[in-house]
Protein backbone atom coordinates (compact mmCIF):
# COMPACT_ATOMS: atom_id res chain seq x y z
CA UNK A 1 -14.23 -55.25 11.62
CA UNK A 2 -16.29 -52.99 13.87
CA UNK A 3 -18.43 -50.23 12.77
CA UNK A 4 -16.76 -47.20 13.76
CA UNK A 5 -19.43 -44.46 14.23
CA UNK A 6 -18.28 -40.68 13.76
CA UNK A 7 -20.62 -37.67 15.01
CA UNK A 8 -21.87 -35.89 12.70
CA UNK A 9 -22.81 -32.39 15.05
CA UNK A 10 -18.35 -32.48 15.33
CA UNK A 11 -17.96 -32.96 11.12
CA UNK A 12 -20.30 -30.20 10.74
CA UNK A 13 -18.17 -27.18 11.49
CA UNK A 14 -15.86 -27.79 9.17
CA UNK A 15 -18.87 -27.13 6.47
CA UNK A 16 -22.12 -28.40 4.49
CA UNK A 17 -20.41 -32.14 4.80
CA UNK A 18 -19.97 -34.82 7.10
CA UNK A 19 -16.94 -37.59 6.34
CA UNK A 20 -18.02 -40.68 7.71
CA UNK A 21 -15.34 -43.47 7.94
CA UNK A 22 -16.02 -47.31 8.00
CA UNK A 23 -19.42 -47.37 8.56
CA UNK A 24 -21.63 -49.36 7.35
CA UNK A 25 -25.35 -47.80 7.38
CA UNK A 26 -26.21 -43.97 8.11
CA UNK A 27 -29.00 -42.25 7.99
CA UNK A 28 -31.05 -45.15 6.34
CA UNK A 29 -28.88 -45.93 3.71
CA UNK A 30 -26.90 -49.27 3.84
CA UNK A 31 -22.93 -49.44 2.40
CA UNK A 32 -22.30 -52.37 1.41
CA UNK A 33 -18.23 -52.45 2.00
CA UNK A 34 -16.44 -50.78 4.48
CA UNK A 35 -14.92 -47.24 2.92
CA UNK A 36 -14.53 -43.69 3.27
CA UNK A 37 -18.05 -42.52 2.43
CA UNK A 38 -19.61 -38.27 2.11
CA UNK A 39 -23.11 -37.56 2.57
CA UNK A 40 -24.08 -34.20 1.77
CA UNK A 41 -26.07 -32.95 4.34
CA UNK A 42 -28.38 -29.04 4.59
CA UNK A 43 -27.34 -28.22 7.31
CA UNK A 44 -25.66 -24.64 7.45
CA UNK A 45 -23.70 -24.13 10.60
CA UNK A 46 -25.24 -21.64 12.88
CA UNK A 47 -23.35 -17.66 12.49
CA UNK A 48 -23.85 -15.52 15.76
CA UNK A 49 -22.21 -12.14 14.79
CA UNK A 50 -20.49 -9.80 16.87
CA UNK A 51 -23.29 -7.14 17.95
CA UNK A 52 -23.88 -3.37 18.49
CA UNK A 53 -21.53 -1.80 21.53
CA UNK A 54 -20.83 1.32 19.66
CA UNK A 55 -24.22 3.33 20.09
CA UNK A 56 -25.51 5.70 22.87
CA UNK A 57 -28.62 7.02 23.25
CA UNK A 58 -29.08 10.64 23.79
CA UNK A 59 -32.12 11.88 25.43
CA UNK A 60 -32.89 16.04 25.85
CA UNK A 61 -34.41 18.81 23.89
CA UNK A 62 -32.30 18.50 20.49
CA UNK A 63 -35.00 20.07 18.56
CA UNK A 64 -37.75 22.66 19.03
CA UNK A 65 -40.54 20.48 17.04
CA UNK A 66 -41.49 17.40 16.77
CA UNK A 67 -38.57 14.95 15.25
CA UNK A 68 -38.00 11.43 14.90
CA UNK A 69 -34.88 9.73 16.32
CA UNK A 70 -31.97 11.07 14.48
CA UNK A 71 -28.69 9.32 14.36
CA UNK A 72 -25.23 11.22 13.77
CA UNK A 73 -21.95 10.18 13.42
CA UNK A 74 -19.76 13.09 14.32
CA UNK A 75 -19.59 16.59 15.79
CA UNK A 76 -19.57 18.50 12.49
CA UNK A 77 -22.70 15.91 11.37
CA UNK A 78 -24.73 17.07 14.59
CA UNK A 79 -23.71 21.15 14.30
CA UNK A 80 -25.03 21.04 10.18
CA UNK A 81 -28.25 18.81 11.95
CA UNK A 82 -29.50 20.78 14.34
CA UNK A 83 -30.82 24.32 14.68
CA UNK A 84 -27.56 26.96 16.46
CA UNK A 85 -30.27 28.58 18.60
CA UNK A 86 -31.17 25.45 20.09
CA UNK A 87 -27.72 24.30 20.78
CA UNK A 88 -26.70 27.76 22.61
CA UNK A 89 -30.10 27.40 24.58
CA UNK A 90 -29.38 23.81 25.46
CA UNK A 91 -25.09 24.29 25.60
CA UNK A 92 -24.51 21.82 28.09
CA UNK A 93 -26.45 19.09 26.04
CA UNK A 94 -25.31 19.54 23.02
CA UNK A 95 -21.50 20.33 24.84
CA UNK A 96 -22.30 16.56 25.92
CA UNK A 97 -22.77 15.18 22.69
CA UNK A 98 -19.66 17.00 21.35
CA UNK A 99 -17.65 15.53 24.65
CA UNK A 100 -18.65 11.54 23.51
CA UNK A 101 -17.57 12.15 19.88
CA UNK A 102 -14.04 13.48 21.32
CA UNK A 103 -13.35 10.72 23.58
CA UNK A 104 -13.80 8.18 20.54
CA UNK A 105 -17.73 7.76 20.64
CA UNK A 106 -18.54 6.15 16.90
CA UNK A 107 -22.75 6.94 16.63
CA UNK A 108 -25.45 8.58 18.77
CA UNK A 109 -29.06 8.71 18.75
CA UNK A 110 -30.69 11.45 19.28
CA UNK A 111 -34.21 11.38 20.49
CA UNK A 112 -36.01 14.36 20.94
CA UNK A 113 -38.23 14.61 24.59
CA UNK A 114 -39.15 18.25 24.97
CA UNK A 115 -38.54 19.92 28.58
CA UNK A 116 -41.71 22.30 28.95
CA UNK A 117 -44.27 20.36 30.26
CA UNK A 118 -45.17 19.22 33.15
CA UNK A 119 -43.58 16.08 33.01
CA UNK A 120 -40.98 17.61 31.28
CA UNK A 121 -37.51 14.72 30.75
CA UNK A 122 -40.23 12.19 32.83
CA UNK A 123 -42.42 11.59 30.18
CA UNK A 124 -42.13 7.95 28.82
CA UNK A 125 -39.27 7.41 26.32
CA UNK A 126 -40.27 7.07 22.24
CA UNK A 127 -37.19 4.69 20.99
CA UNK A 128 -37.92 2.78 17.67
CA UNK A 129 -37.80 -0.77 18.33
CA UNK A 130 -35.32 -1.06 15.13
CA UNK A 131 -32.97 0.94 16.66
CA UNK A 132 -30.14 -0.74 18.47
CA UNK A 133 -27.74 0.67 20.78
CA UNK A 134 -25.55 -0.51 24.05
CA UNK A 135 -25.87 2.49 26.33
CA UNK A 136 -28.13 5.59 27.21
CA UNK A 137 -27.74 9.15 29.23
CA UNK A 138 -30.36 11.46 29.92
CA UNK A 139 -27.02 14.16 30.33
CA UNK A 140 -30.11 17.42 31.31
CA UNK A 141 -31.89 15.40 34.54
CA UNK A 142 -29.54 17.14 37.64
CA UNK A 143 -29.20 20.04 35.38
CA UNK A 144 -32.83 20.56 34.83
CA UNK A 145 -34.11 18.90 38.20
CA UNK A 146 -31.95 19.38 40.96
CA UNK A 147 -33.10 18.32 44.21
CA UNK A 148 -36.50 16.85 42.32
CA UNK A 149 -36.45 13.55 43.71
CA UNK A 150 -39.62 12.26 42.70
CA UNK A 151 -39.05 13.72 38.95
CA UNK A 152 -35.47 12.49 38.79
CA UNK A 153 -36.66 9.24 39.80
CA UNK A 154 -39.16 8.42 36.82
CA UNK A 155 -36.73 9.88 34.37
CA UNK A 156 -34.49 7.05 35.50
CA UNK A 157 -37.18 4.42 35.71
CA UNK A 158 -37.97 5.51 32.01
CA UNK A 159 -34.83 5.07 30.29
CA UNK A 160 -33.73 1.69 32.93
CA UNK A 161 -36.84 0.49 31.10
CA UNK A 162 -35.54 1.32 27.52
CA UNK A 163 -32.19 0.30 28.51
CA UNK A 164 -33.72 -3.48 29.80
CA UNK A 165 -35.32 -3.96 26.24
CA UNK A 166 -31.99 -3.35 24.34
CA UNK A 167 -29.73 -5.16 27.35
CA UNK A 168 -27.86 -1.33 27.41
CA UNK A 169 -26.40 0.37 30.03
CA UNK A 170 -27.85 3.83 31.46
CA UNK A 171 -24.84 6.20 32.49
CA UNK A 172 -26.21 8.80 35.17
CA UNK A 173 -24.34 11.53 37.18
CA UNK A 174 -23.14 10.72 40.55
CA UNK A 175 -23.99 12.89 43.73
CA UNK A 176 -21.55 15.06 45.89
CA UNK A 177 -20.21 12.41 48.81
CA UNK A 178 -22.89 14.66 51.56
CA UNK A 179 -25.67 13.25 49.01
CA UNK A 180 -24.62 9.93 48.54
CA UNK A 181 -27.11 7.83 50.88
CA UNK A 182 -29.67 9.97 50.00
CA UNK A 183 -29.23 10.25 46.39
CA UNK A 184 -28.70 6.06 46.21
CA UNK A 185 -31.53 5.55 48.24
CA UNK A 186 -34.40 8.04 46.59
CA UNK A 187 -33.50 8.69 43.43
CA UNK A 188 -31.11 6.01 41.55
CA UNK A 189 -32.83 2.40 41.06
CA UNK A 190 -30.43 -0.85 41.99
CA UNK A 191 -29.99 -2.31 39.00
CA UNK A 192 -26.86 -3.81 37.46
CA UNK A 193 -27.80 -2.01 34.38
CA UNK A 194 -26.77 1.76 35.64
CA UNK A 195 -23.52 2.76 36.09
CA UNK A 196 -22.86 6.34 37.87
CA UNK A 197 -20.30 8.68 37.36
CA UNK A 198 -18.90 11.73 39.63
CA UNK A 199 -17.88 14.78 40.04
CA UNK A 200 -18.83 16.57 36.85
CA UNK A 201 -16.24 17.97 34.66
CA UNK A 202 -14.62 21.40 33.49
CA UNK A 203 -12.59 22.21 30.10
CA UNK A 204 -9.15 23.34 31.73
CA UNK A 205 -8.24 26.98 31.48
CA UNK A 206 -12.42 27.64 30.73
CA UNK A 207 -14.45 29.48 32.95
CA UNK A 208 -17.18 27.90 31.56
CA UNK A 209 -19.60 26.38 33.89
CA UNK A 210 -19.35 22.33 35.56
CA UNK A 211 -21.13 19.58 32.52
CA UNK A 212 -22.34 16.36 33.12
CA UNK A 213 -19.70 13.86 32.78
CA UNK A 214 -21.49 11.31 31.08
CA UNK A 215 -20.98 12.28 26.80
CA UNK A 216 -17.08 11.95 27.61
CA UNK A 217 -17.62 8.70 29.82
CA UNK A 218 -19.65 6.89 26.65
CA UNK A 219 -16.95 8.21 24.53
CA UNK A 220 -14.61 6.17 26.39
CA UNK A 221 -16.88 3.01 26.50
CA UNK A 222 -16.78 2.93 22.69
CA UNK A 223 -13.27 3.66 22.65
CA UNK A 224 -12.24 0.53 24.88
CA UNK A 225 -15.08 -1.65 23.15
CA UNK A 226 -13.06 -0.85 19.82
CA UNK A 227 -10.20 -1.43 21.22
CA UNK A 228 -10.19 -4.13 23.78
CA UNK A 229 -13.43 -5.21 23.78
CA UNK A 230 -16.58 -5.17 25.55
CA UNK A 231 -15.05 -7.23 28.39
CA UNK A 232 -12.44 -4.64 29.39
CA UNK A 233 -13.52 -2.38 32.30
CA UNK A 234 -13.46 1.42 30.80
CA UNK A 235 -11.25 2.51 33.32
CA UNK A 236 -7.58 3.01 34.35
CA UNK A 237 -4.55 4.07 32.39
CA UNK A 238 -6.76 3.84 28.92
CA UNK A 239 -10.03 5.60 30.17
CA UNK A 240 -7.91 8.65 30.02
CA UNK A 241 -10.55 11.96 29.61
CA UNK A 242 -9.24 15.64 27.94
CA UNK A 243 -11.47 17.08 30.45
CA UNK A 244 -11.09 17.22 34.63
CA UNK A 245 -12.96 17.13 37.73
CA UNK A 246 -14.68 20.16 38.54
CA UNK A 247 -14.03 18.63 41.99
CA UNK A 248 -11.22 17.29 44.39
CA UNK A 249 -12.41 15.14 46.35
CA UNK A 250 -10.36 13.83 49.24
CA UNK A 251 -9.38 10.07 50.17
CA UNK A 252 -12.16 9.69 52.78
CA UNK A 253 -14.81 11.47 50.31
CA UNK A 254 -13.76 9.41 47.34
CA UNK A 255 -14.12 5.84 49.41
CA UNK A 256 -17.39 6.74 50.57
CA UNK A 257 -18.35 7.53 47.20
CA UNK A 258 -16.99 3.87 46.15
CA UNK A 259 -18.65 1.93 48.96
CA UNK A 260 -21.55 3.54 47.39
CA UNK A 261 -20.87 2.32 43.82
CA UNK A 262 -20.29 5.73 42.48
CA UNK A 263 -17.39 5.26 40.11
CA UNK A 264 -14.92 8.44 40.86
CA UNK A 265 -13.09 10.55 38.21
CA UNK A 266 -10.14 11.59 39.10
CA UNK A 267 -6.83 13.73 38.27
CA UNK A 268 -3.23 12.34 38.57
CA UNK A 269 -0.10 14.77 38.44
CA UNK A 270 1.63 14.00 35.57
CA UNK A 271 -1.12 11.45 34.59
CA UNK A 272 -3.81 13.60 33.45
CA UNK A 273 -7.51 12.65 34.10
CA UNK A 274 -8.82 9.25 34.13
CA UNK A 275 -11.91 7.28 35.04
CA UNK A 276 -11.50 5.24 38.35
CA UNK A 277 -13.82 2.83 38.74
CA UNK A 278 -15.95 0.10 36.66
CA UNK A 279 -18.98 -0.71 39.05
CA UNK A 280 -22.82 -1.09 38.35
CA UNK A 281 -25.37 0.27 41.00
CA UNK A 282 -26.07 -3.30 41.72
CA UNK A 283 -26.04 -3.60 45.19
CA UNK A 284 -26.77 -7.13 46.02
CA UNK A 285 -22.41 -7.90 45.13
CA UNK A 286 -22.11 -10.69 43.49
CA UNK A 287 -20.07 -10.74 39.64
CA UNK A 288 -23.37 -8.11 38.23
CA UNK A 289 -21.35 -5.08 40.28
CA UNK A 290 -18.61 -4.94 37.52
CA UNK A 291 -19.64 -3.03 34.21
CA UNK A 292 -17.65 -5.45 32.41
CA UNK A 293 -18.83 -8.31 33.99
CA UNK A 294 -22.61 -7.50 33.36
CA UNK A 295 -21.90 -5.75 29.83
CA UNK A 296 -20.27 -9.11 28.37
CA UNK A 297 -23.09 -10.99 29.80
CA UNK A 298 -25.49 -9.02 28.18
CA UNK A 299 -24.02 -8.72 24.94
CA UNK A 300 -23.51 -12.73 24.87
CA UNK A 301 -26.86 -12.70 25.59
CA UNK A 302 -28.03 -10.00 23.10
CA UNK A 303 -26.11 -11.45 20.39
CA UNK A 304 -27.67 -15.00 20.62
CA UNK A 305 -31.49 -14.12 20.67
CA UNK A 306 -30.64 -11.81 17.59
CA UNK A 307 -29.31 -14.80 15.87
CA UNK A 308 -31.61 -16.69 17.05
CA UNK A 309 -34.44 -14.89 15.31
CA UNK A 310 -32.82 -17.13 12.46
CA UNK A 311 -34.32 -20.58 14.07
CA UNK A 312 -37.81 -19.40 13.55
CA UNK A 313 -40.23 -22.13 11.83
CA UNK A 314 -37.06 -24.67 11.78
CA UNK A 315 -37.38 -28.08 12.52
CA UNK A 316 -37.48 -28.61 16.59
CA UNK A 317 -35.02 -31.94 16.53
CA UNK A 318 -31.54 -33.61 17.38
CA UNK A 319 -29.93 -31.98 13.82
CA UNK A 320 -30.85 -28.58 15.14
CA UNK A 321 -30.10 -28.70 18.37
CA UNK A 322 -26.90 -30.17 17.40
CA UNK A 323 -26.34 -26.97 15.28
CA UNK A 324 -27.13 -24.26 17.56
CA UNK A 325 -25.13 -25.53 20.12
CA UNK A 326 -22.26 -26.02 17.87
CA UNK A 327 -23.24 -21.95 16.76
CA UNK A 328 -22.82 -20.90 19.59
CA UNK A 329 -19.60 -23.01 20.93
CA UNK A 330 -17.87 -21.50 18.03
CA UNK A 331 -18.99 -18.12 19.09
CA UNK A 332 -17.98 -18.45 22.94
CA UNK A 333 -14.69 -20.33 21.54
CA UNK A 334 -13.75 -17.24 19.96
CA UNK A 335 -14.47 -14.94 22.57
CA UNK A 336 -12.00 -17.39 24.67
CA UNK A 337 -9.38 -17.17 22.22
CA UNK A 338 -9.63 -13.01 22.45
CA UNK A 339 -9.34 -13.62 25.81
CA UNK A 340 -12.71 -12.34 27.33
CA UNK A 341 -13.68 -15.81 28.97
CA UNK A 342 -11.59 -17.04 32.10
CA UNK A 343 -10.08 -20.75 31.93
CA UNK A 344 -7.69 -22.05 30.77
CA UNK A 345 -9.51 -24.02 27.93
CA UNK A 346 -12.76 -24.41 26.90
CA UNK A 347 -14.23 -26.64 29.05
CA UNK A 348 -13.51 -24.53 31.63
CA UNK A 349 -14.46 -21.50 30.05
CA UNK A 350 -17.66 -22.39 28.71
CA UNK A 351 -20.04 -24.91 28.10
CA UNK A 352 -23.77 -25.20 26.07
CA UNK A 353 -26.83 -27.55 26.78
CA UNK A 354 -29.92 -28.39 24.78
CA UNK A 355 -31.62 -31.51 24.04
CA UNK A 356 -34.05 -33.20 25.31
CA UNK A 357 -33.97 -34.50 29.17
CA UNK A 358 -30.86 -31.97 28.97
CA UNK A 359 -33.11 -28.23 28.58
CA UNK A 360 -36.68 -29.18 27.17
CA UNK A 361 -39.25 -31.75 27.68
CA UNK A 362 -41.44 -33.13 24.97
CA UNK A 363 -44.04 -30.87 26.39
CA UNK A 364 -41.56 -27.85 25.34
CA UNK A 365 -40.97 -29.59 22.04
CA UNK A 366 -44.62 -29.89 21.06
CA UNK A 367 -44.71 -26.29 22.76
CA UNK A 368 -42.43 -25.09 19.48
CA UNK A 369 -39.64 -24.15 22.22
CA UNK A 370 -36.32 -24.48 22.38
CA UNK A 371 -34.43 -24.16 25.42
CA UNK A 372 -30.52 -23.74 25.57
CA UNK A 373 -28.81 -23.33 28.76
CA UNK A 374 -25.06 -21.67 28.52
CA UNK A 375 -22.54 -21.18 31.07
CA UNK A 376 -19.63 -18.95 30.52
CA UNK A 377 -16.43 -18.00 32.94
CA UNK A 378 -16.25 -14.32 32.76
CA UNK A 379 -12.70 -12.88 34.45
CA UNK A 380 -14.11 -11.68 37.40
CA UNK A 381 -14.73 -13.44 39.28
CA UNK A 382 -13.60 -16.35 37.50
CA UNK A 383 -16.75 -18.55 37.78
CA UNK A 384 -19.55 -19.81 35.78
CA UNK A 385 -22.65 -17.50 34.91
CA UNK A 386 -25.48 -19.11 33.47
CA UNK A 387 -28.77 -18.64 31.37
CA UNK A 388 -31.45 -19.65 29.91
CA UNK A 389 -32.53 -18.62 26.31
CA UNK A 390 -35.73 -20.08 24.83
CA UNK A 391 -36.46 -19.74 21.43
CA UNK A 392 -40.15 -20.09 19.96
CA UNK A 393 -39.94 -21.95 16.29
């Protein structure tokens, strides 16, 4: 009879045991009939968890002193938090915050950057390291800086730089269609990790005047992340907004808007207001120009290295490697089944590398790295995106 060998990395999912059937020697130990034999084994299969999508980042003058980053949950939560003078002096910020929690926003960080210096909104961001979140707005920039392009600018480098560290998205106001060229050009980095939104927005039958759009845009990001998922584009039929477009823009007006990446907001009769469009500022094309394109991607990514922190000081060999990339199968096998990879099963919906001659060398080994490549199919376009994700243990 032959030996009939069984791989272990496959038995391992099923728990802290592999089932090994008619062999006859296995990890140095020698059977002396053919059988049905267990060997315990230590090895815990890898967990990557679903991470944080339902967090924006507020920046502005929320309070008149010095404050740490605050975090609130709800409307009422950030009226009994904050001081009432400061919220009429700084309405249309705080009106912002209030706009994300009534769309379905879940928390928000408020961090404090006072507006009467120099520097004023441009002064380098203060976010705790600890605190996680999947989008930021700076909702007082145009308000506070029109026409400053230089100022605008590094408020915008700032927070893209925040926003890089935590993989997040920064939402920004849009320009008026005249602006467009200018505004893309001078102000607004190209980055797949800014999305811009225009016209602003008015509260029917309120005389009040135009806000930023960009509390009651987040509030719809967190709605469809809870909803759908972090793959879904927040827009269309579901990105439905209480509020509407303090401007009409034509056809012409609204496609030259859209050439330019500016995702349009717009009113329907009979439909009420929506958001209509789901594009990053990237302007290279390729799949980064789709919000939920580049959002999956980076909370795949996200997720992983978090995990990852786990491998630390763990052995750099075959049984690990083995169980990360059977972590984080599992984890892009599930994202398949709730339909956020493309293919019609998983091999052509994802696929995960490491070993050695595969992602490392021995020089990486004896470097304490380890290297896994992925590949996933996101739904559009419909086509492998890879990475790379090294891990120092």
């Amino acid at each position: 009879m032959k030996n009939q060998l069984v791989s272990r990395r496959n038995l391992l999912a099923t728990g802290a045991s592999a089932l090994v059937f008619n062999t006859y020697a296995l990890a140095g130990q020698t059977y002396q009939s053919p059988g049905i034999y267990i060997e315990e084994t230590n090895m815990v299969p890898w967990q990557i968890p679903s991470g944080e999508t339902l967090t924006c980042v507020f920046i502005g003058p929320f309070f008149d002193r010095e404050m740490p980053s605050l975090l609130v949950t709800s409307s009422l939560e950030l009226e009994s938090r904050t001081a009432a003078t400061h919220r009429a002096q700084y309405k249309e910020l705080f009106d912002c915050v209030r706009q994300y929690f009534g769309h379905g926003g879940r928390r928000a960080i408020l961090v404090n950057q006072d507006v009467t210096g120099a520097a004023g909104l441009a002064e380098p961001l203060s976010i705790a390291d600890d605190l996680q979140f999947s989008l930021l707005c700076v909702p007082l920039a145009h308000h506070l800086y029109p026409g400053q392009t230089g100022l605008l600018r590094q408020i915008y480098a700032n927070a893209l730089t925040a926003c890089e560290a935590q993989r997040a998205m920064l939402l920004v106001d849009g320009p008026s269609p005249a602006q467009a060229a200018a505004w893309k050009s001078s102000i607004v980095l190209h980055s797949p990790d800014i999305a811009a939104y225009a016209p602003l927005l008015i509260q029917p039958g309120s005389s009040s005047a135009p806000m930023t759009s960009l509390g009651a845009v987040a509030g719809v990001f967190n709605r469809m992340d809870q909803a759908r998922g972090v793959w879904k584009a927040p827009a269309g039929a579901e990105a439905a907004l209480q509020v509407a477009p303090a401007n009409a823009f034509s056809t012409n007006q609204t496609e030259h808007l859209t050439d330019h990446n500016i995702n349009m907001i717009k009113a329907f009769a009979g439909k009420g207001t929506m958001i209509w469009g789901a594009r990053t500022l990237e302007i290279s094309g390729g799949a980064y120009k789709y919000i939920p394109v580049r959002r999956l991607l980076q909370h795949i990514v996200k997720n992983i290295e978090l995990a990852g922190a786990d491998r630390a000081f763990t052995q750099n060999d075959q049984a690990t490697w083995d169980n990360v990339k059977m972590g984080i199968g599992n984890y892009f096998h599930t994202l398949w089944r709730d339909g956020a990879l493309a293919g019609a099963k998983p091999s052509q919906a994802y696929f995960v590398r490491c070993g050695v001659g595969e992602t490392m060398s021995a020089a990486d080994i004896a470097a304490g790295e380890l290297i896994v490549e992925l590949g996933v199919a996101l739904l559009r376009p419909a086509e492998f995106i890879t990475e790379q994700i090294k891990f120092q243990i």
